[in-house]
Protein backbone atom coordinates (compact mmCIF):
# COMPACT_ATOMS: atom_id res chain seq x y z
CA UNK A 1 60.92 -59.66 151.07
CA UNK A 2 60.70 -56.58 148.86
CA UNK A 3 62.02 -54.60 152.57
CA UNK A 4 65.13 -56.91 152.40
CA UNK A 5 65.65 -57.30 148.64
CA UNK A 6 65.83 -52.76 148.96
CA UNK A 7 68.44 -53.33 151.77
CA UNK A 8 70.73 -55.96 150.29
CA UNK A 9 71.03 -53.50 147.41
CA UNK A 10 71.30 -50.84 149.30
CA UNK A 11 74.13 -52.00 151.33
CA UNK A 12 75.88 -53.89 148.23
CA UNK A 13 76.05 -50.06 146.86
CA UNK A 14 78.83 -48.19 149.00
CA UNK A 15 80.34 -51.56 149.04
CA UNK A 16 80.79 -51.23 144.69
CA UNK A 17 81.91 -47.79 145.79
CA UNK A 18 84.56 -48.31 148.10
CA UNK A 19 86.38 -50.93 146.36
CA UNK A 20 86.20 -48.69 143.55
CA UNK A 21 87.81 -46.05 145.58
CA UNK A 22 90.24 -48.35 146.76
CA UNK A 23 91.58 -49.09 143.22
CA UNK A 24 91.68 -45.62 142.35
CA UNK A 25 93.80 -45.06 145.40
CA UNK A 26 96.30 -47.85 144.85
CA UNK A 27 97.05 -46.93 141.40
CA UNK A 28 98.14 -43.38 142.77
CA UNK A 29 102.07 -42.90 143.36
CA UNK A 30 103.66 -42.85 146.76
CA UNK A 31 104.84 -39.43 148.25
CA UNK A 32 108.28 -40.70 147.80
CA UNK A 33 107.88 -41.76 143.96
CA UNK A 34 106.54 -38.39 143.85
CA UNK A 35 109.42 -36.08 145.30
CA UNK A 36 111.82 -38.51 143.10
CA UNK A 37 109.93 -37.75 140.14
CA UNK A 38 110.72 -33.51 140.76
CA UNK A 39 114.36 -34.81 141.69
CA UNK A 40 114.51 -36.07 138.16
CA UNK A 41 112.39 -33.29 136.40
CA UNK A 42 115.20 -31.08 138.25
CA UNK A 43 118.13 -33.01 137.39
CA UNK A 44 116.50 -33.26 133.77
CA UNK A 45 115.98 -29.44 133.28
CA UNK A 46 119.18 -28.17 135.47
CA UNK A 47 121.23 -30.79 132.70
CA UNK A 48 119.61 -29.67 129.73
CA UNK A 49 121.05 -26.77 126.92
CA UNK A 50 118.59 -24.16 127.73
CA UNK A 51 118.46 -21.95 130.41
CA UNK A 52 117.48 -23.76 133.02
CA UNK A 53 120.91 -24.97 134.13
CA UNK A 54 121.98 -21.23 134.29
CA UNK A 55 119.11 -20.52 136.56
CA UNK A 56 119.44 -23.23 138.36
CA UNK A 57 123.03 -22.64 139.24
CA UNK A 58 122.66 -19.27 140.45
CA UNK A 59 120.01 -19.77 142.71
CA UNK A 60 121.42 -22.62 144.62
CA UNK A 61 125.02 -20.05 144.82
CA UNK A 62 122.55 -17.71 146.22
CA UNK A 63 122.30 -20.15 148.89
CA UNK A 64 125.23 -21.07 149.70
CA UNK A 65 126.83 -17.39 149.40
CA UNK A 66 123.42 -16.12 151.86
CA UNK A 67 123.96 -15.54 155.71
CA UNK A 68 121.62 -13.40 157.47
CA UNK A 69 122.71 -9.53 157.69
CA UNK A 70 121.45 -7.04 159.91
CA UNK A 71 118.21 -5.19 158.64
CA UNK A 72 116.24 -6.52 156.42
CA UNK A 73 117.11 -10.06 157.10
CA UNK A 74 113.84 -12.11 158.86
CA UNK A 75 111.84 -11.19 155.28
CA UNK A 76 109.09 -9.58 157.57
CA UNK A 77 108.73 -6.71 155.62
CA UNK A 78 109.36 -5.44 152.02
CA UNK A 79 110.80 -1.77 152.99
CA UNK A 80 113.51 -3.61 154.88
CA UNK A 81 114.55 -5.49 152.11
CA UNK A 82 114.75 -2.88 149.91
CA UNK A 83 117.19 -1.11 152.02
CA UNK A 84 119.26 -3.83 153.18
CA UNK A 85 122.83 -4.25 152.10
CA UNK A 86 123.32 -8.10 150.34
CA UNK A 87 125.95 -10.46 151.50
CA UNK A 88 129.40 -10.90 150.25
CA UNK A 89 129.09 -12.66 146.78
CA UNK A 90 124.99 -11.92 146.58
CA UNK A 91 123.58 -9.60 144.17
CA UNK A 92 120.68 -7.01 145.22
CA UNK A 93 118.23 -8.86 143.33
CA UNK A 94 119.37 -12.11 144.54
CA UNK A 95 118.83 -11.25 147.88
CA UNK A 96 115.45 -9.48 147.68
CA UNK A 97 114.70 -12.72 145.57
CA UNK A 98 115.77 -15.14 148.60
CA UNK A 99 114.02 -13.42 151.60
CA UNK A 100 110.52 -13.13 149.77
CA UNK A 101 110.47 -16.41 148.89
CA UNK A 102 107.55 -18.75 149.91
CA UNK A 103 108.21 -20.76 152.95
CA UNK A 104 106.01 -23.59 154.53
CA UNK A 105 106.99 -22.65 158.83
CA UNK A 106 107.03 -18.98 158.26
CA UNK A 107 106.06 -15.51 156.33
CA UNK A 108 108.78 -15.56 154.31
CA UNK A 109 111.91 -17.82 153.00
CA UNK A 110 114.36 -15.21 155.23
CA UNK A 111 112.04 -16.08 158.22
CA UNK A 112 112.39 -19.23 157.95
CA UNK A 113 116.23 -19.69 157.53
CA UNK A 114 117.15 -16.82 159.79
CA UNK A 115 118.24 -18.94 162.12
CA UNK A 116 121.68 -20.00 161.95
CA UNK A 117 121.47 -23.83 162.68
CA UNK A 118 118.40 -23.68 159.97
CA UNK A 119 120.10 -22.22 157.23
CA UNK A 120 123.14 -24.95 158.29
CA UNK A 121 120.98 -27.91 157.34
CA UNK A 122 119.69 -25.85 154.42
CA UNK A 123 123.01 -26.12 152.87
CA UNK A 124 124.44 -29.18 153.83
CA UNK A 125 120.52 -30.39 152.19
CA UNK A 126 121.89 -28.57 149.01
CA UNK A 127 125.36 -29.92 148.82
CA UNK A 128 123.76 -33.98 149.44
CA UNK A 129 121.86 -32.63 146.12
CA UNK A 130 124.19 -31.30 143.88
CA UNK A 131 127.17 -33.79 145.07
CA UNK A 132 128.55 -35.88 141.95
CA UNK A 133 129.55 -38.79 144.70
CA UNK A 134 125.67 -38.95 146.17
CA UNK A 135 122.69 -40.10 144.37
CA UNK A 136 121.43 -37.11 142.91
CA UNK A 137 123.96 -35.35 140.69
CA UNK A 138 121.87 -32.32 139.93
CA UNK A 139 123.76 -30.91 136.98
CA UNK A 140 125.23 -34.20 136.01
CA UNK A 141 122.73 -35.57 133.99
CA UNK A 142 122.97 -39.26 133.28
CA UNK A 143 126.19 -41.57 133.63
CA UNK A 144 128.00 -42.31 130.54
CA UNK A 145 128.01 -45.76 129.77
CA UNK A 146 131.44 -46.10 128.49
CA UNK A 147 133.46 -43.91 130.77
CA UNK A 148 131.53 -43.99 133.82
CA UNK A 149 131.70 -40.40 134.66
CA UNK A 150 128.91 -37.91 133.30
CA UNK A 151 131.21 -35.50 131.82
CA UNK A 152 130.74 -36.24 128.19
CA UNK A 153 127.14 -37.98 128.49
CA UNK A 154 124.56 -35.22 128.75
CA UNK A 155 126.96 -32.83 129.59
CA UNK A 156 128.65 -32.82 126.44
CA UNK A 157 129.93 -28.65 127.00
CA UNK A 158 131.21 -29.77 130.44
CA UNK A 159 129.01 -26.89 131.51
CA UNK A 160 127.28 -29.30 134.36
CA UNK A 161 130.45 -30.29 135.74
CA UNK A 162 131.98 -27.21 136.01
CA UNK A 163 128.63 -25.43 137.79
CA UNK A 164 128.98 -28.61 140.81
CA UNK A 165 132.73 -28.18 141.20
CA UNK A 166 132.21 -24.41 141.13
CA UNK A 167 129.20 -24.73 143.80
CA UNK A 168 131.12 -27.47 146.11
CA UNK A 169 134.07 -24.70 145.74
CA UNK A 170 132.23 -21.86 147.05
CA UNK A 171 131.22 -23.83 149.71
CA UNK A 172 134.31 -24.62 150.84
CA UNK A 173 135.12 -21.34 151.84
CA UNK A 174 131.42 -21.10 154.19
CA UNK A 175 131.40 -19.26 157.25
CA UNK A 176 129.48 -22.50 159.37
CA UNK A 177 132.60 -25.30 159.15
CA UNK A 178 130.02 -28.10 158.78
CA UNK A 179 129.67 -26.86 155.55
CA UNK A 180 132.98 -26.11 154.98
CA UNK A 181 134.10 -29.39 155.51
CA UNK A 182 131.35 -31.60 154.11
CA UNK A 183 131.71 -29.53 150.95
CA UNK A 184 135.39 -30.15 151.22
CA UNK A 185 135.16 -34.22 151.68
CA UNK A 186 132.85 -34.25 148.56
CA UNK A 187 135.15 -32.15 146.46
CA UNK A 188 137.63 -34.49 146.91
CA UNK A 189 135.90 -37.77 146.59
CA UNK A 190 134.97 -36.35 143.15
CA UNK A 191 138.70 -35.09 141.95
CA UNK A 192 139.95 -38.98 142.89
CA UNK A 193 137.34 -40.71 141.72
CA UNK A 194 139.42 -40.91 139.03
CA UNK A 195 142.03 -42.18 140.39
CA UNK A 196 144.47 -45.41 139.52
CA UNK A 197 141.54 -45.83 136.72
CA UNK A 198 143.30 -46.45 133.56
CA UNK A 199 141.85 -44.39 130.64
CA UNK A 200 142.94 -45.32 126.71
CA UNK A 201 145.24 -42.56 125.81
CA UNK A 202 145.60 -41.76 122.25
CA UNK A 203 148.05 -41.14 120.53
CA UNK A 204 147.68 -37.70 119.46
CA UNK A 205 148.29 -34.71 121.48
CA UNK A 206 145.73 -32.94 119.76
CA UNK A 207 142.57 -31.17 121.90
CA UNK A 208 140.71 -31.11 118.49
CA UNK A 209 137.59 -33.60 118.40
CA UNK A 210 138.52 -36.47 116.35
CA UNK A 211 136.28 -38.91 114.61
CA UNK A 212 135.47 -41.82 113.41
CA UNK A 213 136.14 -43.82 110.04
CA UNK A 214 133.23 -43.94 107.71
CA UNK A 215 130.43 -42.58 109.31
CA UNK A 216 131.99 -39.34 110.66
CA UNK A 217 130.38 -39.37 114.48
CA UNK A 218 132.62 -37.58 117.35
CA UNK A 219 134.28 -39.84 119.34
CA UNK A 220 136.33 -39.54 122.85
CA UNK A 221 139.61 -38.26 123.18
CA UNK A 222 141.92 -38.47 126.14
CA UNK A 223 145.15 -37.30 126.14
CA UNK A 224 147.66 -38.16 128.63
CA UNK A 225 146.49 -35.95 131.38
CA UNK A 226 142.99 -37.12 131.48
CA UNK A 227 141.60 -34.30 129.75
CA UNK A 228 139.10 -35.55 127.21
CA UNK A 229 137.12 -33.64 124.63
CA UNK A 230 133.85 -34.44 123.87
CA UNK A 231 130.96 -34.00 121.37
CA UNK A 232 131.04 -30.28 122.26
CA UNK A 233 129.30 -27.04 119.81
CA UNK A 234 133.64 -25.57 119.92
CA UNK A 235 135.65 -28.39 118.78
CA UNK A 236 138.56 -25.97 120.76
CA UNK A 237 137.25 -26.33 123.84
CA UNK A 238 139.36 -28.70 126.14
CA UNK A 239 137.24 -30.73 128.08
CA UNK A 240 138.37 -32.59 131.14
CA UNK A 241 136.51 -35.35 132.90
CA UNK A 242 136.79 -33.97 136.72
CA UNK A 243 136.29 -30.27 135.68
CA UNK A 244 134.38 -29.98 132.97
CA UNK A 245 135.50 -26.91 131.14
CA UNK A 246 138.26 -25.66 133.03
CA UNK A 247 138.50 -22.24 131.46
CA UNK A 248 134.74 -21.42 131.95
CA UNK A 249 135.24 -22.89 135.54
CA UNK A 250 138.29 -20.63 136.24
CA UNK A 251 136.63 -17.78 134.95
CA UNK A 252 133.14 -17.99 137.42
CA UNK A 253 135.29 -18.78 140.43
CA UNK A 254 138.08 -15.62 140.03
CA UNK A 255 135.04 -13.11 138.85
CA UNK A 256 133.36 -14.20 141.89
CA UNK A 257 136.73 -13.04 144.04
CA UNK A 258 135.98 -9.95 142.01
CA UNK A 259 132.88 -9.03 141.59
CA UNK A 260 130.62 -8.68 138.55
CA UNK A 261 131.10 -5.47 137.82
CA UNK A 262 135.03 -5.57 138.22
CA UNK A 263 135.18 -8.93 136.27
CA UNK A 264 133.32 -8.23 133.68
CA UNK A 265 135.16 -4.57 132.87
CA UNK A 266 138.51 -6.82 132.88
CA UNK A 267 136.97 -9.46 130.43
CA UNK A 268 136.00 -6.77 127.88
CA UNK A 269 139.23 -5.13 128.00
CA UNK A 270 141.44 -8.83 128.10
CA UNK A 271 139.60 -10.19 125.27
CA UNK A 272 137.85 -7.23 122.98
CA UNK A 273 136.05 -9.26 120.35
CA UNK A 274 134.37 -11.71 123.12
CA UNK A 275 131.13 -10.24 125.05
CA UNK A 276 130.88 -9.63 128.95
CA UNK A 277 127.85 -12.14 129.17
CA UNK A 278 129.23 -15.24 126.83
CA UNK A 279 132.85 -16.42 128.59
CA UNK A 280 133.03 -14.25 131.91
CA UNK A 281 129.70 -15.45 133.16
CA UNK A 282 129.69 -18.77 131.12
CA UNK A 283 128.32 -20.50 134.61
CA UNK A 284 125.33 -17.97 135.30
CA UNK A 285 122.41 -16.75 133.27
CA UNK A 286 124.38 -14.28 130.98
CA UNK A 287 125.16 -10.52 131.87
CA UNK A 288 122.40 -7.61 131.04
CA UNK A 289 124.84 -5.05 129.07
CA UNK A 290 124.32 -1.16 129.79
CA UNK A 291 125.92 1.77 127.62
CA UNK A 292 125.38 5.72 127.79
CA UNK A 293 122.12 5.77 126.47
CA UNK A 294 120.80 3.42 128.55
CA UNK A 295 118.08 5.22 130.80
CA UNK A 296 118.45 5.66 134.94
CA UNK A 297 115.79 3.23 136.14
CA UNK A 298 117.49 0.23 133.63
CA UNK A 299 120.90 0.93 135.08
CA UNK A 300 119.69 0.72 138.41
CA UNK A 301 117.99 -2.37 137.40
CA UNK A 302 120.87 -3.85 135.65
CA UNK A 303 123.16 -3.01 138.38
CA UNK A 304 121.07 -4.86 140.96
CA UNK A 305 122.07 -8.33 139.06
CA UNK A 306 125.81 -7.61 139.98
CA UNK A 307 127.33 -9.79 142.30
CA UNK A 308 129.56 -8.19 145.08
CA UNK A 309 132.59 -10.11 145.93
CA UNK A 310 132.51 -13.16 147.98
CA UNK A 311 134.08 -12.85 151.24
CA UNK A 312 137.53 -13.08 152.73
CA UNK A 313 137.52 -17.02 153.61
CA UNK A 314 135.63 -17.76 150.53
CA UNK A 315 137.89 -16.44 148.26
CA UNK A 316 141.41 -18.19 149.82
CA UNK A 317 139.39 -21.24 149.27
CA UNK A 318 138.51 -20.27 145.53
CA UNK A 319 141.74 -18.72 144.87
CA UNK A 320 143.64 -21.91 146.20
CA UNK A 321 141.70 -24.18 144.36
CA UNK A 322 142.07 -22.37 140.78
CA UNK A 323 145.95 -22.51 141.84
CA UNK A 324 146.30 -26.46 142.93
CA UNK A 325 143.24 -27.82 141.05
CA UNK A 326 143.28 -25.87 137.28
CA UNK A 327 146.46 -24.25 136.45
CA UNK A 328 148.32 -26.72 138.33
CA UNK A 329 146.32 -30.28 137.49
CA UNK A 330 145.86 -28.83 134.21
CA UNK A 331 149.06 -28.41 132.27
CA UNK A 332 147.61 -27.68 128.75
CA UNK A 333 145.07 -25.40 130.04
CA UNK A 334 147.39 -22.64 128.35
CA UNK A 335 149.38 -25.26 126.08
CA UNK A 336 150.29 -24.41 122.26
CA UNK A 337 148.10 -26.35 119.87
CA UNK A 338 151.41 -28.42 118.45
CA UNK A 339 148.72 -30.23 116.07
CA UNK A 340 150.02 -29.95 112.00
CA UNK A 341 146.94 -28.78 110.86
CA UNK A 342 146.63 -26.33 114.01
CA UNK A 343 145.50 -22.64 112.24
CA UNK A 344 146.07 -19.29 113.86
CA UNK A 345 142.68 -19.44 115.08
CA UNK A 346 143.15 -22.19 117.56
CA UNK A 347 146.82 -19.96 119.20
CA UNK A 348 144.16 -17.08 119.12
CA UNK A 349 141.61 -19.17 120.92
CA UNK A 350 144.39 -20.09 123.54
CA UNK A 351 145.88 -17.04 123.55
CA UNK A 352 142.29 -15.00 124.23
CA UNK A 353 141.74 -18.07 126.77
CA UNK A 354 145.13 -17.30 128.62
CA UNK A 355 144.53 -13.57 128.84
CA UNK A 356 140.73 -13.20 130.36
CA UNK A 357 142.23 -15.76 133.22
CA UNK A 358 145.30 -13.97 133.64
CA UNK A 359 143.68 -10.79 133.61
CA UNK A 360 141.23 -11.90 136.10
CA UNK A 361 143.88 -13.64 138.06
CA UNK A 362 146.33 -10.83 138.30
CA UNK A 363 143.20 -8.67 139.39
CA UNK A 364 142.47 -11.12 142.20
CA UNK A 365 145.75 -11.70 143.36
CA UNK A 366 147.16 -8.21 143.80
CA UNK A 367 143.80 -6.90 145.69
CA UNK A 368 144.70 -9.53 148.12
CA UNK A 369 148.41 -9.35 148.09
CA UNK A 370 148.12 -5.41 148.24
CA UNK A 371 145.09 -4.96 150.48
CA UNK A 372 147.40 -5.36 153.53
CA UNK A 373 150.58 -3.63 152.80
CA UNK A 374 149.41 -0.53 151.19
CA UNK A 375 147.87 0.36 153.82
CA UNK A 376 151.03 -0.30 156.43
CA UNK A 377 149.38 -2.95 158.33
CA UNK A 378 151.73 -4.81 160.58
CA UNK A 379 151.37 -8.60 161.51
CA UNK A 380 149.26 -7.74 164.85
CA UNK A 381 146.77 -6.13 162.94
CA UNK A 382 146.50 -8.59 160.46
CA UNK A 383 144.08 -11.44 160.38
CA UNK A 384 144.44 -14.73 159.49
CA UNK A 385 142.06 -14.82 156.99
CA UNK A 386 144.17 -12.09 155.15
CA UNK A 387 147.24 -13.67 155.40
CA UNK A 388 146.01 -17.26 154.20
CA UNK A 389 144.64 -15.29 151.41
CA UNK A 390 147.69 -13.59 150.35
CA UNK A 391 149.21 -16.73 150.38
CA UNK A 392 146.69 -18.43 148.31
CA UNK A 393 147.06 -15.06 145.94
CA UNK A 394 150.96 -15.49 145.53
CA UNK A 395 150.54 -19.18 145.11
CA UNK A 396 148.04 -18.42 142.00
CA UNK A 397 150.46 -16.03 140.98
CA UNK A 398 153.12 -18.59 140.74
CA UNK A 399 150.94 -21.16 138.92
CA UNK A 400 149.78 -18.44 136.96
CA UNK A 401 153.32 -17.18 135.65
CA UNK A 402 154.73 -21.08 135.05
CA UNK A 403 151.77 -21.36 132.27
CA UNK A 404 152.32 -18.21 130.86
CA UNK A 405 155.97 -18.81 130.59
CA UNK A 406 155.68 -21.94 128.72
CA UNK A 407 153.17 -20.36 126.23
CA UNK A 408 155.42 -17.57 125.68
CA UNK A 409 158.80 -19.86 125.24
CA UNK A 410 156.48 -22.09 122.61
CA UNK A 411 155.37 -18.89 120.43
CA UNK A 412 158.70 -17.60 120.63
CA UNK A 413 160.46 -21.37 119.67
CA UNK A 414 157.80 -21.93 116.88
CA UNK A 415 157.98 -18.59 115.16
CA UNK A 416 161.22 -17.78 115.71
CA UNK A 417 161.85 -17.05 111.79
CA UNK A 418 158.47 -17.05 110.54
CA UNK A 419 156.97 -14.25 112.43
CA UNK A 420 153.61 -12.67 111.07
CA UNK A 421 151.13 -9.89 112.73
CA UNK A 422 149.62 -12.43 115.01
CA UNK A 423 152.59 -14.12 115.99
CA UNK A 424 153.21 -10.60 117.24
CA UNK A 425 150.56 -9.64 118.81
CA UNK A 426 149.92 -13.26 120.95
CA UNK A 427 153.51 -12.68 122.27
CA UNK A 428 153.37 -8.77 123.37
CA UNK A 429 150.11 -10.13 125.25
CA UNK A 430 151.35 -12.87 126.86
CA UNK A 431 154.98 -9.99 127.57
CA UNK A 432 152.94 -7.92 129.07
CA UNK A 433 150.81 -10.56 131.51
CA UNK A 434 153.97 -11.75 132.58
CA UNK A 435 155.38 -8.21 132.92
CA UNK A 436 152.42 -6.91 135.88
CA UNK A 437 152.59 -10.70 137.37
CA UNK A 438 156.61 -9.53 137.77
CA UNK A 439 155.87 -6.39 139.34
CA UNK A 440 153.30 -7.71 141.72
CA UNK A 441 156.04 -9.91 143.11
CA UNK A 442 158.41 -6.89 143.32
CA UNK A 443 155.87 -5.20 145.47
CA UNK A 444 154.98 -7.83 147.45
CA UNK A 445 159.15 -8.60 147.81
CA UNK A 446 160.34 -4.84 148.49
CA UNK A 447 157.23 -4.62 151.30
CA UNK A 448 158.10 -7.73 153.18
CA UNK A 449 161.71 -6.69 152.90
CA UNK A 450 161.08 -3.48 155.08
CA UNK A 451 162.13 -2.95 158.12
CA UNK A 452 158.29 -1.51 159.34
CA UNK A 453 156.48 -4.48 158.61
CA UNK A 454 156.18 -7.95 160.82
CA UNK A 455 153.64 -9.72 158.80
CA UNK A 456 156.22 -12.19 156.80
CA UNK A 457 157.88 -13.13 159.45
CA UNK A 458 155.31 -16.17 160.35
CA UNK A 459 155.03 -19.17 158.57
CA UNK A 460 152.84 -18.23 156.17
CA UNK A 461 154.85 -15.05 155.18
CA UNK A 462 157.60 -16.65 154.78
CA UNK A 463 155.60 -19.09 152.35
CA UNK A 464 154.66 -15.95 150.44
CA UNK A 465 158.01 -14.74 149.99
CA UNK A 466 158.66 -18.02 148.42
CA UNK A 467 155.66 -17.75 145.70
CA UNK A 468 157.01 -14.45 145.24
CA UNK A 469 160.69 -15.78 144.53
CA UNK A 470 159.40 -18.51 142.52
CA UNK A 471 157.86 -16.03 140.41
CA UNK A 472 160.49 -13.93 139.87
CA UNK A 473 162.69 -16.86 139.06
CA UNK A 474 160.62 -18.64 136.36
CA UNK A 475 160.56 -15.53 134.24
CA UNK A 476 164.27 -14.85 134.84
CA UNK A 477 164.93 -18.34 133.41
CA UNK A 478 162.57 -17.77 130.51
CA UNK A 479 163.01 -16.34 126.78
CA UNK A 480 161.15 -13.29 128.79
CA UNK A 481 164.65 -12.31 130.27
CA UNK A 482 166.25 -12.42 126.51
CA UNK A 483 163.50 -9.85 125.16
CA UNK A 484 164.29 -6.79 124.00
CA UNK A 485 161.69 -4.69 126.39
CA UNK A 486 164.09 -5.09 129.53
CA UNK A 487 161.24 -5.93 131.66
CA UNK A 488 163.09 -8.79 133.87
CA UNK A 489 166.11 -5.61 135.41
CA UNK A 490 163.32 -2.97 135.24
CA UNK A 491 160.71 -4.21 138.03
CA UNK A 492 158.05 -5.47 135.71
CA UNK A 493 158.26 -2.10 133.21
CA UNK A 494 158.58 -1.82 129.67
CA UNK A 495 161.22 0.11 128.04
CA UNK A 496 160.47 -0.44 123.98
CA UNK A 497 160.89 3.09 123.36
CA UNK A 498 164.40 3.11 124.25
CA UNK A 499 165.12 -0.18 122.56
CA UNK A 500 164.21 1.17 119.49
CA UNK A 501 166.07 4.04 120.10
CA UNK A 502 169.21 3.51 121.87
CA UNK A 503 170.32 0.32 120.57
CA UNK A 504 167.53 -1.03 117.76
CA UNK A 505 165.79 -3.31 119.99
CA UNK A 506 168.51 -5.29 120.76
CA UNK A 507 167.68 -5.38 124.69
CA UNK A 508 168.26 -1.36 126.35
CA UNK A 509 168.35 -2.14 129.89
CA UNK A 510 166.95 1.11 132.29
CA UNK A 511 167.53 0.63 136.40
């Protein structure tokens, strides 16, 4: 008995045990509440003010810029890396960063995605995550509960927005067309998701943040053209629901045509009192500045972080969608604040706005528009990559000029008796953006117009021609023609000198 009392026990034990275990185990999470619960750590951090978001961003454009390169591109070794060149729009660092990465099937991450169909799925993975039509929304954040769009719920800066329109952009312009075209579908599911959705317009055409009676919280405002601005640290900022911030937006995608380096030189020079890290890079982790003094191994260092410029097909598809979606969806982008309490800060904010995008525009578009007929290409030897992106050039050019010209008629309607020192200034900026966009098209006109070239006589020369015209006429027409510089009859150049001279500024005309 004492034998079988010892067994019962021992065998009602492991049985205690088990079920014990088995408790344990069932109060554990699934796998798949487990990868959802990173998802929304991700979404969580890549949303938030700090700078995670920044990080975040330009490691998943490191992805979608990266295609394997010859040497150094399997990650097998770290001397190979070292010495290999990065891909268009990838930064030395970024690249090194990419193929030592950890991966689960091989040595290293540029092992692993090597392949070409592999780094394919790799991206379309990326773009299913980042997507504001799929579940995910990485740098959405939450949905607003009032609007129904996330661009003024956690995303009060429009920051988020802008970084997935800017990433779906990029893609649009990828070598494999899978990726071209998914990233094109969900682009623009997202830009008419708005669509025949009535909004309450107010009745002020104000930007400024307005609020409420009594207890002074921000509220919503959207003006006619959907833009809305939110609960955002610069009451100035203009805020739209599809684009987030479109001048930090505009910004990221032309200095990516660019280059760091390039882009960030024409910031600092466009707008003086603004940094190279703060508005040029407003998308990305901020720029590393380097004077002088700075030491040889920290410029080498710094200069690793700068991005090269994107290639060919990547930036038509940037440079058309800057053209169609900002400065043309976006009429007030540039507009004059026509608010009666608006101060000469807010024309200075809009004026320092215009001029870093024009600067970086006008940059963009005559590399592109020039980087065939300087060099007396003829229409055989050009490809059709270049000539979609001269056409996408001119047609930003065009956009480009029609803002301008309305900012420069309003500062010259407004303050046509009450001039002061920044009245001044804002309008011999805005003169002299308009006056390079004029000469551009007089290059681009006087080339195509020659006899030795054949490039503008297909379709999309022809088209190019037109931006070109339309250019030249929408300054013609404006008070730009009327100024007293001449620049309209004297292919884009200034002649103050002699207007002061010759006939006291009263508009000296030099052919």
């Amino acid at each position: 008995s004492s034998t079988g009392s010892s067994n019962r026990s021992a065998t009602a034990s492991p049985s205690e045990s088990l079920s014990g275990k088995k408790t344990q185990l069932a109060a554990k999470s699934s796998p798949s509440d487990v990868r959802n619960g990173y998802l929304r750590d991700a979404r969580e951090a890549a949303s938030s003010d700090g700078g995670g978001g920044a990080a975040m961003y330009d490691l998943l454009l490191d992805v979608l810029l990266y295609r394997p390169t010859a040497g150094g591109s399997s990650g097998s070794g770290s001397s190979s890396n070292s010495n290999s060149i990065p891909p268009p729009g990838l930064s030395q660092a970024g690249h090194e960063r990419l193929l030592a990465g950890t991966s689960t099937t091989a040595a290293k991450w540029g092992a692993e995605f090597a392949s070409q169909a592999r780094l394919r799925e790799l991206k379309l993975s990326v773009l299913e995550f980042i997507a504001p039509c799929r579940r995910w929304a990485l740098f959405q954040g939450e949905v607003g509960a009032t609007t129904g769009t996330a661009a003024c719920s956690h995303d009060d800066d429009g920051v988020g927005t802008a970084r997935t329109v800017a990433l779906l952009a990029v893609a649009s312009g990828d070598a494999h067309q899978d990726v071209a075209e998914r990233a094109r579908d969900y682009l623009k599911v997202h830009m008419d998701s708005l669509r025949n959705v009535s909004v309450t317009r107010s009745e002020s055409i104000s930007n400024e943040t307005q609020t409420s009676a009594g207890n002074g919280s921000p509220i919503e405002d959207d003006d006619q053209e959907g833009n809305t601005t939110c609960n955002s640290a610069d009451a100035s900022v203009m805020l739209h629901p599809l684009l987030g911030d479109p001048v930090r937006l505009s910004t990221a995608l032309l200095s990516l045509v660019l280059g760091d380096s390039v882009s960030e030189s024409i910031v600092v020079k466009a707008a003086p009192g603004v940094s190279a890290g703060s508005r040029s890079r407003g998308l990305s982790v901020g720029a590393l500045n380097i004077d002088s003094s700075s030491p040889d191994n920290v410029r080498v260092a710094v200069m690793s972080t700068k991005r090269r410029m994107v290639s060919e097909k990547a930036a038509t598809a940037l440079l058309a969608f800057v053209s169609a979606r900002i400065l043309d969806d976006v009429p007030r982008i540039f507009a004059y604040p026509y608010a009666a309490d608006t101060s000469s800060s807010d024309e200075q904010t809009v004026v320092r706005s215009a001029s870093v995008i024009s600067a970086l525009a006008l940059a963009s578009s005559s590399y592109c528009l020039g980087s065939t007929q300087g060099s007396g290409s003829t229409g055989a030897s050009v490809g059709a990559h270049a000539l979609r992106a001269r056409l996408s050039a001119a047609k930003l050019l065009n956009s480009l000029s029609v803002r301008l010209v309305v900012l420069y008629d309003a500062l010259s309607n407004l303050h046509s008796e009450a001039m002061h020192d920044g009245v001044v200034d804002s309008k011999s900026i805005i003169h002299d953006l308009l006056a390079r966009a004029f000469a551009v098209a007089c290059s681009v006109l006087s080339a195509s117009a020659s006899g030795n070239t054949s490039c503008a006589g297909n379709q999309q020369g022809v088209e190019t021609k037109d931006s070109c015209y339309g250019i030249v006429c929408t300054i013609a027409r404006s008070a730009v023609a009327t100024c007293s510089s001449g620049m309209v009859f004297n292919i884009g150049e200034t002649t103050r000198a002699a207007d002061t001279s010759s006939s006291g500024g009263k508009g000296a005309v030099s052919i």
